[in-house]
PDB file of N, CA and C in Angstrom:
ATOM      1  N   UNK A   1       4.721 -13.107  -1.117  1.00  0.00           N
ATOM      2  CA  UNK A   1       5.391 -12.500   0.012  1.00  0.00           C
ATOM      3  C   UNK A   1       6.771 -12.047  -0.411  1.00  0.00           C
ATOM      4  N   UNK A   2       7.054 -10.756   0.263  1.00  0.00           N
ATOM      5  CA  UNK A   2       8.474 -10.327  -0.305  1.00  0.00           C
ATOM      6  C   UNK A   2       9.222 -10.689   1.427  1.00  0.00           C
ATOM      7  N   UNK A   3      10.694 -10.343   1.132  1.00  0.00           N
ATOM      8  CA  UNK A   3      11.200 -10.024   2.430  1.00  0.00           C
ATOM      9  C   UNK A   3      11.407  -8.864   2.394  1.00  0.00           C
ATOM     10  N   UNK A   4      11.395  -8.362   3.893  1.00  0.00           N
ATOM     11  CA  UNK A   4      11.713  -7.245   4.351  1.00  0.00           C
ATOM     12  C   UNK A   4      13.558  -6.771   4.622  1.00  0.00           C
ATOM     13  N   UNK A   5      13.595  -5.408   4.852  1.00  0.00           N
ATOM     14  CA  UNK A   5      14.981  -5.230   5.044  1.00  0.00           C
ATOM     15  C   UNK A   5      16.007  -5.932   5.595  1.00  0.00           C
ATOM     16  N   UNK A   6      14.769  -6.839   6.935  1.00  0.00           N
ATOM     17  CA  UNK A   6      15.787  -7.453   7.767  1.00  0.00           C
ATOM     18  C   UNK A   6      15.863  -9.068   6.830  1.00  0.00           C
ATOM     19  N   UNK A   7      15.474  -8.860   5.837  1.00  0.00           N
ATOM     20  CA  UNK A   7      15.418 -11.140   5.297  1.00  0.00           C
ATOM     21  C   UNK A   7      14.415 -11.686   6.062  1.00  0.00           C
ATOM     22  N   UNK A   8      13.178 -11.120   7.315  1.00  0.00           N
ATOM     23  CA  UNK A   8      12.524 -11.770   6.873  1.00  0.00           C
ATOM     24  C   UNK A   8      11.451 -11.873   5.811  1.00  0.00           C
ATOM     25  N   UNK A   9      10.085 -12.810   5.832  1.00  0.00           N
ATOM     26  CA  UNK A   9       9.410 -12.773   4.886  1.00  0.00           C
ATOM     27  C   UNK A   9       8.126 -11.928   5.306  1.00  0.00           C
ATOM     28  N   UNK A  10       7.597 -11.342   5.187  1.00  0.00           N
ATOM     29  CA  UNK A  10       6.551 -10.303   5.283  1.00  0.00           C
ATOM     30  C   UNK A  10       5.400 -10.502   4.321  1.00  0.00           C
ATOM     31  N   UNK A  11       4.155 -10.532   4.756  1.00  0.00           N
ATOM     32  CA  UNK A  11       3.251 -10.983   3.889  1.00  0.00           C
ATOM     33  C   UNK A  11       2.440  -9.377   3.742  1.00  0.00           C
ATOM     34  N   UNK A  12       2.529  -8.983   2.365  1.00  0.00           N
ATOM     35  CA  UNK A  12       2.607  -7.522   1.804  1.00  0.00           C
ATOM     36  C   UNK A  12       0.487  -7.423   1.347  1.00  0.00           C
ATOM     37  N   UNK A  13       0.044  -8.428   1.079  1.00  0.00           N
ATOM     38  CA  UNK A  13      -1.037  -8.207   0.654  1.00  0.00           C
ATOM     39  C   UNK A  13      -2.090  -7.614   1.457  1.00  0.00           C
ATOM     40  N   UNK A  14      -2.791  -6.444   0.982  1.00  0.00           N
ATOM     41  CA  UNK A  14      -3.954  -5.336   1.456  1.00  0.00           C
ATOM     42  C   UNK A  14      -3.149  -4.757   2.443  1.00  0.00           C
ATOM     43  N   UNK A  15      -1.936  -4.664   2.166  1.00  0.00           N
ATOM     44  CA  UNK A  15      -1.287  -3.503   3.120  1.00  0.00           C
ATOM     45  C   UNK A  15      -1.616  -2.117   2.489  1.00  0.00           C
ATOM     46  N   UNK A  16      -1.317  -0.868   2.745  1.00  0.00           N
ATOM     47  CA  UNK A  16      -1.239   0.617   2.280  1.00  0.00           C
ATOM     48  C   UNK A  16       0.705   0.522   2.631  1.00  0.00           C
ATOM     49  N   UNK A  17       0.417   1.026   1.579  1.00  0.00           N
ATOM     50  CA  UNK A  17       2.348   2.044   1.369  1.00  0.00           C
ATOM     51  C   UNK A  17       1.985   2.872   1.001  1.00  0.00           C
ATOM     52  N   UNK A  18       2.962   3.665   0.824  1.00  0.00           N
ATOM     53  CA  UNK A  18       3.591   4.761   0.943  1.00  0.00           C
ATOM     54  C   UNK A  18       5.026   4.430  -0.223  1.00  0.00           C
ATOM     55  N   UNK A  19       4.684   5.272  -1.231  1.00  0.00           N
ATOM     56  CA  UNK A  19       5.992   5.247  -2.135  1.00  0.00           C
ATOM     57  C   UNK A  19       6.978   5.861  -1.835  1.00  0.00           C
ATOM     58  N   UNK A  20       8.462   5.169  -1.799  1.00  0.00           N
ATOM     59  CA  UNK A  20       9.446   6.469  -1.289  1.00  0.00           C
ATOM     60  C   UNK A  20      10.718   6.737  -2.598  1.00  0.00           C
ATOM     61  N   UNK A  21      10.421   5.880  -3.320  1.00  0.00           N
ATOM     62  CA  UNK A  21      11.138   6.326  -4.402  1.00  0.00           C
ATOM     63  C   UNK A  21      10.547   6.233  -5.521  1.00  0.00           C
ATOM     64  N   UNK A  22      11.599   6.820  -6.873  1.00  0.00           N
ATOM     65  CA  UNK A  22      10.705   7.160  -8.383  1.00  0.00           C
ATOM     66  C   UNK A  22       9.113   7.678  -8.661  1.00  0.00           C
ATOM     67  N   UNK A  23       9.052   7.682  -9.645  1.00  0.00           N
ATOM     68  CA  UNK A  23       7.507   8.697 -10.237  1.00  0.00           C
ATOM     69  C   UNK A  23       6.850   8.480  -9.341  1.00  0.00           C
ATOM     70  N   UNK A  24       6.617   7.778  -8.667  1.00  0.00           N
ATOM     71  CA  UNK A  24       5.283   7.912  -7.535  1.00  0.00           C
ATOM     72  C   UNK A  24       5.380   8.030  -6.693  1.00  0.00           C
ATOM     73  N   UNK A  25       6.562   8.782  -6.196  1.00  0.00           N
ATOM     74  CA  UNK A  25       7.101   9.063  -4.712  1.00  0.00           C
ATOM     75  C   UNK A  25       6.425   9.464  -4.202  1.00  0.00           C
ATOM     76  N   UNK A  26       5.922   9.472  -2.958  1.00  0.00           N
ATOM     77  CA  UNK A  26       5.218  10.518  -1.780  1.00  0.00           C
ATOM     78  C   UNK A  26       3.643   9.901  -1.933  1.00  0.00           C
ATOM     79  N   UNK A  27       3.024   8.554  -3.210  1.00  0.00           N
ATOM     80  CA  UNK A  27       1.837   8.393  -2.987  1.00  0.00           C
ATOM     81  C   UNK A  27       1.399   7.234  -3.235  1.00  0.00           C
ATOM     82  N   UNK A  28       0.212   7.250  -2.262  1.00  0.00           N
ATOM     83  CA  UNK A  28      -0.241   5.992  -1.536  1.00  0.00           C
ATOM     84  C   UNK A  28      -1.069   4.990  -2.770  1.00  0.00           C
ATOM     85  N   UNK A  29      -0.730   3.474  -2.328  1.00  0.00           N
ATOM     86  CA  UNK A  29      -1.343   2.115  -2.898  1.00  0.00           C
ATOM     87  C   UNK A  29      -1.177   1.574  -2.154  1.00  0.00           C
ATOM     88  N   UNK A  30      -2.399   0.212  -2.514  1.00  0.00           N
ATOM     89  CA  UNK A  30      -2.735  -0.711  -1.651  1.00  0.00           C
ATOM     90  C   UNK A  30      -2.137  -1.835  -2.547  1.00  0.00           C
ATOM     91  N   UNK A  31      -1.492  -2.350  -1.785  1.00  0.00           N
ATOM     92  CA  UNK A  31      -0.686  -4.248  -2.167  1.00  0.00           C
ATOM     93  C   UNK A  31      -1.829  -5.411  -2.581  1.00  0.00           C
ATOM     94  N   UNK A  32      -2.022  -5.442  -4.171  1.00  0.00           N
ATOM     95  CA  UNK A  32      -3.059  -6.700  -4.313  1.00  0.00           C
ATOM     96  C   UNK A  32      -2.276  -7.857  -4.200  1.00  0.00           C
ATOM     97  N   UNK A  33      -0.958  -7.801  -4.299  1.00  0.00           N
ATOM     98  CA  UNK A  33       0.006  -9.140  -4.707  1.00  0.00           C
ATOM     99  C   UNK A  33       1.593  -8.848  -5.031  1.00  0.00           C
ATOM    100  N   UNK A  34       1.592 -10.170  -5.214  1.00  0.00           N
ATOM    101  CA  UNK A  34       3.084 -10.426  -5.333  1.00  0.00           C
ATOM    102  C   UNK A  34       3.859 -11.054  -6.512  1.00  0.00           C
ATOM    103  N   UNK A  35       4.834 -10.852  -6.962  1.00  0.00           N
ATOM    104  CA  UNK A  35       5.470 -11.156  -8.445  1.00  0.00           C
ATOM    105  C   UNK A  35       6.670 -11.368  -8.551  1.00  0.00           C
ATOM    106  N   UNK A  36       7.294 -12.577  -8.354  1.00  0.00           N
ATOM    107  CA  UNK A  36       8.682 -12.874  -8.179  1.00  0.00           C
ATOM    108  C   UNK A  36       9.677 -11.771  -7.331  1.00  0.00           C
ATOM    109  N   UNK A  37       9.208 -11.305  -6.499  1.00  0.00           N
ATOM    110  CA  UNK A  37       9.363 -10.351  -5.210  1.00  0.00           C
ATOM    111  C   UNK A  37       9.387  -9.137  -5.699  1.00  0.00           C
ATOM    112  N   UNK A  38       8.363  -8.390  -6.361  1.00  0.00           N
ATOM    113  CA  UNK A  38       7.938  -7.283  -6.840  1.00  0.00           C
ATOM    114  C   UNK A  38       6.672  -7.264  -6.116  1.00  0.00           C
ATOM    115  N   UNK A  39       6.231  -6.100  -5.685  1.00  0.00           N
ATOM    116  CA  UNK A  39       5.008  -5.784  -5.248  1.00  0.00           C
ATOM    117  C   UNK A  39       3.881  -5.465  -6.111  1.00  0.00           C
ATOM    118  N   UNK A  40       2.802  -5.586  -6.783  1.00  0.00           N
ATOM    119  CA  UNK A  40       1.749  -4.918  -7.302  1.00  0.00           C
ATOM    120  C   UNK A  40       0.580  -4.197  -6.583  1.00  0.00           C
ATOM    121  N   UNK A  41       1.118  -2.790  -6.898  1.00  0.00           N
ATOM    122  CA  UNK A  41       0.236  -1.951  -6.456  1.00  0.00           C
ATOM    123  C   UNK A  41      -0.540  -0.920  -6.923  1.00  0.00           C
ATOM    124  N   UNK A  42      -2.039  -1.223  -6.739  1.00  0.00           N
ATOM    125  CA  UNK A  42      -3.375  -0.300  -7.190  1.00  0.00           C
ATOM    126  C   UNK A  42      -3.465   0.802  -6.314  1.00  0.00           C
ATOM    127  N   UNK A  43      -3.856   1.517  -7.405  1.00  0.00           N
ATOM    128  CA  UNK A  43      -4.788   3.205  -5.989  1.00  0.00           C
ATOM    129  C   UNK A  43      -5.999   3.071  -6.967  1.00  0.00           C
ATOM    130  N   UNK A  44      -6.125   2.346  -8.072  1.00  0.00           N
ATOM    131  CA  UNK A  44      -7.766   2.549  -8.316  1.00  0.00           C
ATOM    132  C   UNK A  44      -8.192   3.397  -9.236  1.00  0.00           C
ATOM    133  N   UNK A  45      -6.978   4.165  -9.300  1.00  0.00           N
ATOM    134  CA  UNK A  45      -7.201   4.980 -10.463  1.00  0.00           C
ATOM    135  C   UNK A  45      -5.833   4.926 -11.599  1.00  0.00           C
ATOM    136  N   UNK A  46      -5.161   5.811 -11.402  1.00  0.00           N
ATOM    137  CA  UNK A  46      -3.521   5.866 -12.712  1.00  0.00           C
ATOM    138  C   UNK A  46      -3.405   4.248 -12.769  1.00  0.00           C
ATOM    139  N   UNK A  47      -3.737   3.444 -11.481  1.00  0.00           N
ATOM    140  CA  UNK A  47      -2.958   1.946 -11.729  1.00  0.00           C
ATOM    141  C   UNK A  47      -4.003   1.256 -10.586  1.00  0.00           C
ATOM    142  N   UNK A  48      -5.155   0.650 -11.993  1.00  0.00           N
ATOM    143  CA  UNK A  48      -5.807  -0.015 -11.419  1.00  0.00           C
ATOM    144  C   UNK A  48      -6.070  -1.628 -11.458  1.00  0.00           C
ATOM    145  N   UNK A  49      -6.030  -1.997 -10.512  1.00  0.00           N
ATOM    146  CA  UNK A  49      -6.176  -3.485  -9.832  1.00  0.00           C
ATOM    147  C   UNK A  49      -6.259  -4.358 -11.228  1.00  0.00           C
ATOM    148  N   UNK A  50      -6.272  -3.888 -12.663  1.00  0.00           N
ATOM    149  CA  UNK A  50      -6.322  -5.125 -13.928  1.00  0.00           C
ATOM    150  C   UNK A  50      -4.593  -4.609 -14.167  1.00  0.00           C
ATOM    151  N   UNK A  51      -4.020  -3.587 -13.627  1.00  0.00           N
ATOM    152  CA  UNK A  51      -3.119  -3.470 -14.628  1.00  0.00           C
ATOM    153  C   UNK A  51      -2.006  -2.469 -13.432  1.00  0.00           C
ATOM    154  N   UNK A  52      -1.551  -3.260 -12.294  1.00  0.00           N
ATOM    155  CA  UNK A  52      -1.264  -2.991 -10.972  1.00  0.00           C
ATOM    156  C   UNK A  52       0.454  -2.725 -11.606  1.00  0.00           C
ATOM    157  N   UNK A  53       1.247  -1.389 -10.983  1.00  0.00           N
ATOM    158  CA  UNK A  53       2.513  -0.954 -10.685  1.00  0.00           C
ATOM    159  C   UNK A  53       3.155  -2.099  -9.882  1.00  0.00           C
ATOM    160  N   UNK A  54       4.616  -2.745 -10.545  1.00  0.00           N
ATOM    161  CA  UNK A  54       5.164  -3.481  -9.954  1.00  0.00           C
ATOM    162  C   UNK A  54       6.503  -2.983  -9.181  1.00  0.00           C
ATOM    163  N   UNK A  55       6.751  -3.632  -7.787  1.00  0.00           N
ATOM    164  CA  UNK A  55       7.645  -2.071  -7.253  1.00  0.00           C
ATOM    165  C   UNK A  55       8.406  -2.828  -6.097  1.00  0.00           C
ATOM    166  N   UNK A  56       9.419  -2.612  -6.410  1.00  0.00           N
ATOM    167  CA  UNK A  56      10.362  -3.155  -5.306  1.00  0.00           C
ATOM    168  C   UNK A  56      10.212  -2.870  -3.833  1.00  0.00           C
ATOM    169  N   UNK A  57       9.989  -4.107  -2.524  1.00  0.00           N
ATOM    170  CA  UNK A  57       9.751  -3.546  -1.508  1.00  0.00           C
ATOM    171  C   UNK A  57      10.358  -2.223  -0.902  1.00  0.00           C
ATOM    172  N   UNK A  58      11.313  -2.338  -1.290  1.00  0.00           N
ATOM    173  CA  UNK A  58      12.585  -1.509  -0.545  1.00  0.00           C
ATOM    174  C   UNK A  58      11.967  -0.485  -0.933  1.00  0.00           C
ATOM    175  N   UNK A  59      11.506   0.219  -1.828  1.00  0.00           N
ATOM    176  CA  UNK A  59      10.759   1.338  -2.012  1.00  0.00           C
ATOM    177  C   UNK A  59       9.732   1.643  -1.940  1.00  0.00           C
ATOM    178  N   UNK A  60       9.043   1.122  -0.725  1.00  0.00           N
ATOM    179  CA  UNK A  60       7.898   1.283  -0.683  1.00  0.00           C
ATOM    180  C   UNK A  60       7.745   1.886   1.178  1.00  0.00           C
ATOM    181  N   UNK A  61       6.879   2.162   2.171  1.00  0.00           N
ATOM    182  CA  UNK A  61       7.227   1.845   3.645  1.00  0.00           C
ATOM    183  C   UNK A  61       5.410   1.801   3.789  1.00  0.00           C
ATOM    184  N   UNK A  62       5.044   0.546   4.742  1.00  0.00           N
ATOM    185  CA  UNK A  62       4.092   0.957   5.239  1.00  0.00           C
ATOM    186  C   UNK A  62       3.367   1.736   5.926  1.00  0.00           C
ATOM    187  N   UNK A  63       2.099   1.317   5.799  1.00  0.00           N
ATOM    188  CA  UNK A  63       1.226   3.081   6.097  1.00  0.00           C
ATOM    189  C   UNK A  63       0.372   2.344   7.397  1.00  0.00           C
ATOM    190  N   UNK A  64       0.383   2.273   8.852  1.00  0.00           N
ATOM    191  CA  UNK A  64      -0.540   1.256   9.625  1.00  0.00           C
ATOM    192  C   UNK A  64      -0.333   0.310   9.361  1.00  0.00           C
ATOM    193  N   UNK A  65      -1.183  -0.129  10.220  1.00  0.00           N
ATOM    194  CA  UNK A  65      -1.161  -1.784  10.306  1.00  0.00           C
ATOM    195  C   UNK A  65      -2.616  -2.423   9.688  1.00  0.00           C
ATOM    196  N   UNK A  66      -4.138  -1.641   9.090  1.00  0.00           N
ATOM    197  CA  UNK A  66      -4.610  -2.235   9.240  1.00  0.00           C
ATOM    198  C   UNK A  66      -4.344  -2.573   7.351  1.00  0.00           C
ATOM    199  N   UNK A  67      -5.485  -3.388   7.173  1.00  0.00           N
ATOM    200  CA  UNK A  67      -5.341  -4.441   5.754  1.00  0.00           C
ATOM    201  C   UNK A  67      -6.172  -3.856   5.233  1.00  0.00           C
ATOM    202  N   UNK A  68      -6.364  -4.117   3.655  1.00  0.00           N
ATOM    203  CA  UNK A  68      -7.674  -4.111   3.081  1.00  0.00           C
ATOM    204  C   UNK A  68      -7.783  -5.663   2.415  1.00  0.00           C
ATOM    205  N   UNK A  69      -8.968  -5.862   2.698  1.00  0.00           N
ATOM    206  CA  UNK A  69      -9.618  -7.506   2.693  1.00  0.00           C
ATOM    207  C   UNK A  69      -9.149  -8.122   1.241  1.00  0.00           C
ATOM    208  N   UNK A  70      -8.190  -8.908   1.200  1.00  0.00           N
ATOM    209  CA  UNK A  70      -8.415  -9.352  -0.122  1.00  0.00           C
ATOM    210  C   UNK A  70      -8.135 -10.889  -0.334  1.00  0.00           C
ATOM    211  N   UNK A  71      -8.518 -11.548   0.470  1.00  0.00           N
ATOM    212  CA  UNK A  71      -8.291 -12.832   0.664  1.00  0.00           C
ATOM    213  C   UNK A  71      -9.474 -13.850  -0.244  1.00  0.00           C
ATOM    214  N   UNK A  72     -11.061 -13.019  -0.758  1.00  0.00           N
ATOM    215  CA  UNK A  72     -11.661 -13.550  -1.744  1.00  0.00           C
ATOM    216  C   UNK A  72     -11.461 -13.486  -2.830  1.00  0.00           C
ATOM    217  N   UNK A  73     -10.336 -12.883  -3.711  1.00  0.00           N
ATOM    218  CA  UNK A  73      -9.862 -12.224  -4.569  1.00  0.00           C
ATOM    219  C   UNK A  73      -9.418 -10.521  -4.527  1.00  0.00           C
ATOM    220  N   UNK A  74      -9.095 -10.000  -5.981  1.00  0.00           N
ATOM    221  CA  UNK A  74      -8.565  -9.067  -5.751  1.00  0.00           C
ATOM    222  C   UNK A  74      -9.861  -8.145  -5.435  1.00  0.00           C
ATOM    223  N   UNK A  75      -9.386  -6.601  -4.470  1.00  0.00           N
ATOM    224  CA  UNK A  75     -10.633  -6.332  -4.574  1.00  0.00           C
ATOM    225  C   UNK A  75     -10.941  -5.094  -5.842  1.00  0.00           C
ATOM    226  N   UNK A  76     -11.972  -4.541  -5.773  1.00  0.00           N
ATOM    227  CA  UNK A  76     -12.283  -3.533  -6.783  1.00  0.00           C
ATOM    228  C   UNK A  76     -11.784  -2.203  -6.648  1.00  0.00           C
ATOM    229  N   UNK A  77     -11.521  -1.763  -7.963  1.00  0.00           N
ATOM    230  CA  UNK A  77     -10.725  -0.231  -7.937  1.00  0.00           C
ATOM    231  C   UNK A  77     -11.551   0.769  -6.744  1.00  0.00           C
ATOM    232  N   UNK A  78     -13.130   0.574  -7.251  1.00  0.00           N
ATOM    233  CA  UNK A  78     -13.671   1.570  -5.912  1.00  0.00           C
ATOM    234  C   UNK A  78     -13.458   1.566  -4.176  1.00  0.00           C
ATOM    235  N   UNK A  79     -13.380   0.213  -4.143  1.00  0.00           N
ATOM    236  CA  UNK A  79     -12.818  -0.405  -2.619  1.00  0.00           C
ATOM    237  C   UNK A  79     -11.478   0.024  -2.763  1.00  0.00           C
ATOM    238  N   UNK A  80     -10.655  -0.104  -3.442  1.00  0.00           N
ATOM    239  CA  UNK A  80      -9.093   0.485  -3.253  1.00  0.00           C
ATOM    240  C   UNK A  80      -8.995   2.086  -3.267  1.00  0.00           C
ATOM    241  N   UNK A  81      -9.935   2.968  -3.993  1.00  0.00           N
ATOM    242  CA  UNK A  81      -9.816   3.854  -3.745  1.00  0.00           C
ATOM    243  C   UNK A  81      -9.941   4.631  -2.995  1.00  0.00           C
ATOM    244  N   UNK A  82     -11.669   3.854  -1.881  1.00  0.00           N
ATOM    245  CA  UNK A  82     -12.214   4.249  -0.872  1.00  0.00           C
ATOM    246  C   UNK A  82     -11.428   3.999   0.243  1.00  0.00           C
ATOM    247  N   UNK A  83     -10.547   2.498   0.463  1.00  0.00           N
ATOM    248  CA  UNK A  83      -9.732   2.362   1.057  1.00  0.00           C
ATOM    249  C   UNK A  83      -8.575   3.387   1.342  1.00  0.00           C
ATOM    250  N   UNK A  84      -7.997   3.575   0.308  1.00  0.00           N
ATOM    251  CA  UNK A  84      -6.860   4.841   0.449  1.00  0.00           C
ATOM    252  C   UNK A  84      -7.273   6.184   0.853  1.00  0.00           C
ATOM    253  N   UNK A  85      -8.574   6.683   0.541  1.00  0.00           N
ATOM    254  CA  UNK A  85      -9.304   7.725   1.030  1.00  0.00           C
ATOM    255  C   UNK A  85      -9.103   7.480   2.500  1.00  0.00           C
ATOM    256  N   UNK A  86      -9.653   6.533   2.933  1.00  0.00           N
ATOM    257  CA  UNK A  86     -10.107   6.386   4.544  1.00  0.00           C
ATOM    258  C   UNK A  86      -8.751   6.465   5.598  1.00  0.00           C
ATOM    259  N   UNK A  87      -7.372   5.721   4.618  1.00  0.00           N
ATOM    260  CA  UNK A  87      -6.474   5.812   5.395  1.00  0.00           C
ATOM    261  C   UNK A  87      -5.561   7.114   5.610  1.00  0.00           C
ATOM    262  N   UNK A  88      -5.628   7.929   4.213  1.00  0.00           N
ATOM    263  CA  UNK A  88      -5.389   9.222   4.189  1.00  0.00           C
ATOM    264  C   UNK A  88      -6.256  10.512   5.385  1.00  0.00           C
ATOM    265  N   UNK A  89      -7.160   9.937   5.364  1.00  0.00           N
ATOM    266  CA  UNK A  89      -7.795  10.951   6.284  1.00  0.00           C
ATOM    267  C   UNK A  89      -7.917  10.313   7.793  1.00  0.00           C
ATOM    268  N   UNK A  90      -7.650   8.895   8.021  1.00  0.00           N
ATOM    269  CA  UNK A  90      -7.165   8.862   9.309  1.00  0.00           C
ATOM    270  C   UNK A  90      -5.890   9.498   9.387  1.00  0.00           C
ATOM    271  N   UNK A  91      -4.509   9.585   8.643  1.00  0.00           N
ATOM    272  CA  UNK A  91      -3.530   9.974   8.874  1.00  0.00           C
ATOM    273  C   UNK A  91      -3.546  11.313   9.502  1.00  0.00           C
ATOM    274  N   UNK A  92      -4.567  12.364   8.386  1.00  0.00           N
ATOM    275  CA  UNK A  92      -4.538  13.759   8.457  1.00  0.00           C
ATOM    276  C   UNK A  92      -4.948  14.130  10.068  1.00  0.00           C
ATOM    277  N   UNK A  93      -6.195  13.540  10.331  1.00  0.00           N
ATOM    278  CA  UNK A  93      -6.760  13.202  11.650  1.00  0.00           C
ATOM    279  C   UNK A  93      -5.508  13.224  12.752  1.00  0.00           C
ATOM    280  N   UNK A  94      -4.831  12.168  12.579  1.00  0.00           N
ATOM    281  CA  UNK A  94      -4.000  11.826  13.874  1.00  0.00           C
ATOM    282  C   UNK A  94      -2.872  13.042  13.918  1.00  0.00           C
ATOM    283  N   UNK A  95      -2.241  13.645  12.689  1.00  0.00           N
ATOM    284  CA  UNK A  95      -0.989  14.299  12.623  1.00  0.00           C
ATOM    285  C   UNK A  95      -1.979  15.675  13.254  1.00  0.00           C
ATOM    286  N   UNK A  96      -3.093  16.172  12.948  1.00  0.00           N
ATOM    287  CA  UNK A  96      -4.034  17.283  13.514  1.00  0.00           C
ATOM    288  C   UNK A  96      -3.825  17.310  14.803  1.00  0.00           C
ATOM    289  N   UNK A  97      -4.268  16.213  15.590  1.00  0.00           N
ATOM    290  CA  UNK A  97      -4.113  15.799  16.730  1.00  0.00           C
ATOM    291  C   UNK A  97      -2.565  15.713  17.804  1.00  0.00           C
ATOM    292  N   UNK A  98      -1.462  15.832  16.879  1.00  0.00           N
ATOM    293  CA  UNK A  98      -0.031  15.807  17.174  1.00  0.00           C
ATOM    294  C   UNK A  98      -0.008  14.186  17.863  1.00  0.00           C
ATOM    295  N   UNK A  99      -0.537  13.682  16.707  1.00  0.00           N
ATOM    296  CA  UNK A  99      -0.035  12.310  17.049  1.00  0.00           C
ATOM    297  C   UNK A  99       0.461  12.047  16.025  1.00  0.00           C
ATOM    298  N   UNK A 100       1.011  12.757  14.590  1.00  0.00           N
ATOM    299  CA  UNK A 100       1.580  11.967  13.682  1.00  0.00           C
ATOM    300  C   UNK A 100       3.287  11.689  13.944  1.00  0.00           C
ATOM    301  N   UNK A 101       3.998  11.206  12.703  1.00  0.00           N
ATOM    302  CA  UNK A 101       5.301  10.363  13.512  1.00  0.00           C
ATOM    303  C   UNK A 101       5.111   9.002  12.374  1.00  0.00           C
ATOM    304  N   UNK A 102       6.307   8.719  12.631  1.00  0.00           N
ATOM    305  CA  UNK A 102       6.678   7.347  11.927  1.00  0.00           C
ATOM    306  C   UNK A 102       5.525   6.306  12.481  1.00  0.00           C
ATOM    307  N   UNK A 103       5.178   5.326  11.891  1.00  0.00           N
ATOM    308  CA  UNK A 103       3.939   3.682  11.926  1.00  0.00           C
ATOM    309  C   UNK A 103       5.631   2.762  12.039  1.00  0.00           C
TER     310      UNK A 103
END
């Protein structure tokens, strides 16, 4: 668990972010874990779940609220990828709709 802006503690795992700073700005991973308050994050492909981007919360913002399951272990690059697929195209969906806007 990292803390959040405000100090508290926020439990980051199978969340979706959203990168907002350095090389991977503007794109989406899913949170397998945590690393002396570094985030590790897979998309399944450039940085997959054996060999996860470690990334300061502060640069990261969540994407929704819902999770991807990873409480039996980590899950698999195809589930992380399919995952990020699904949340990307709910996004596209809702902003179509003029419901997009800050989560």
């Amino acid at each position: 668990m990292g803390a959040d802006t405000h100090g508290r503690k926020r439990d980051w795992r199978g969340r979706t972010v959203v990168v907002t700073a350095g090389h991977d700005c503007n794109r989406y991973f899913v949170v397998v874990g945590t690393d002396q308050g570094r985030l590790l994050l897979a998309d399944g492909r450039r940085r997959p779940v054996t060999a996860p981007k470690r990334k300061n919360p502060r640069h990261v913002r969540p994407v929704g609220t819902a999770r991807l399951p990873v409480e039996g272990g980590p899950p698999t690059d195809e589930a992380v990828r399919a995952w990020i697929r699904a949340m990307m195209q709910n996004r596209e969906g809702r902003d179509a709709d003029g419901e997009g806007g800050r989560d």
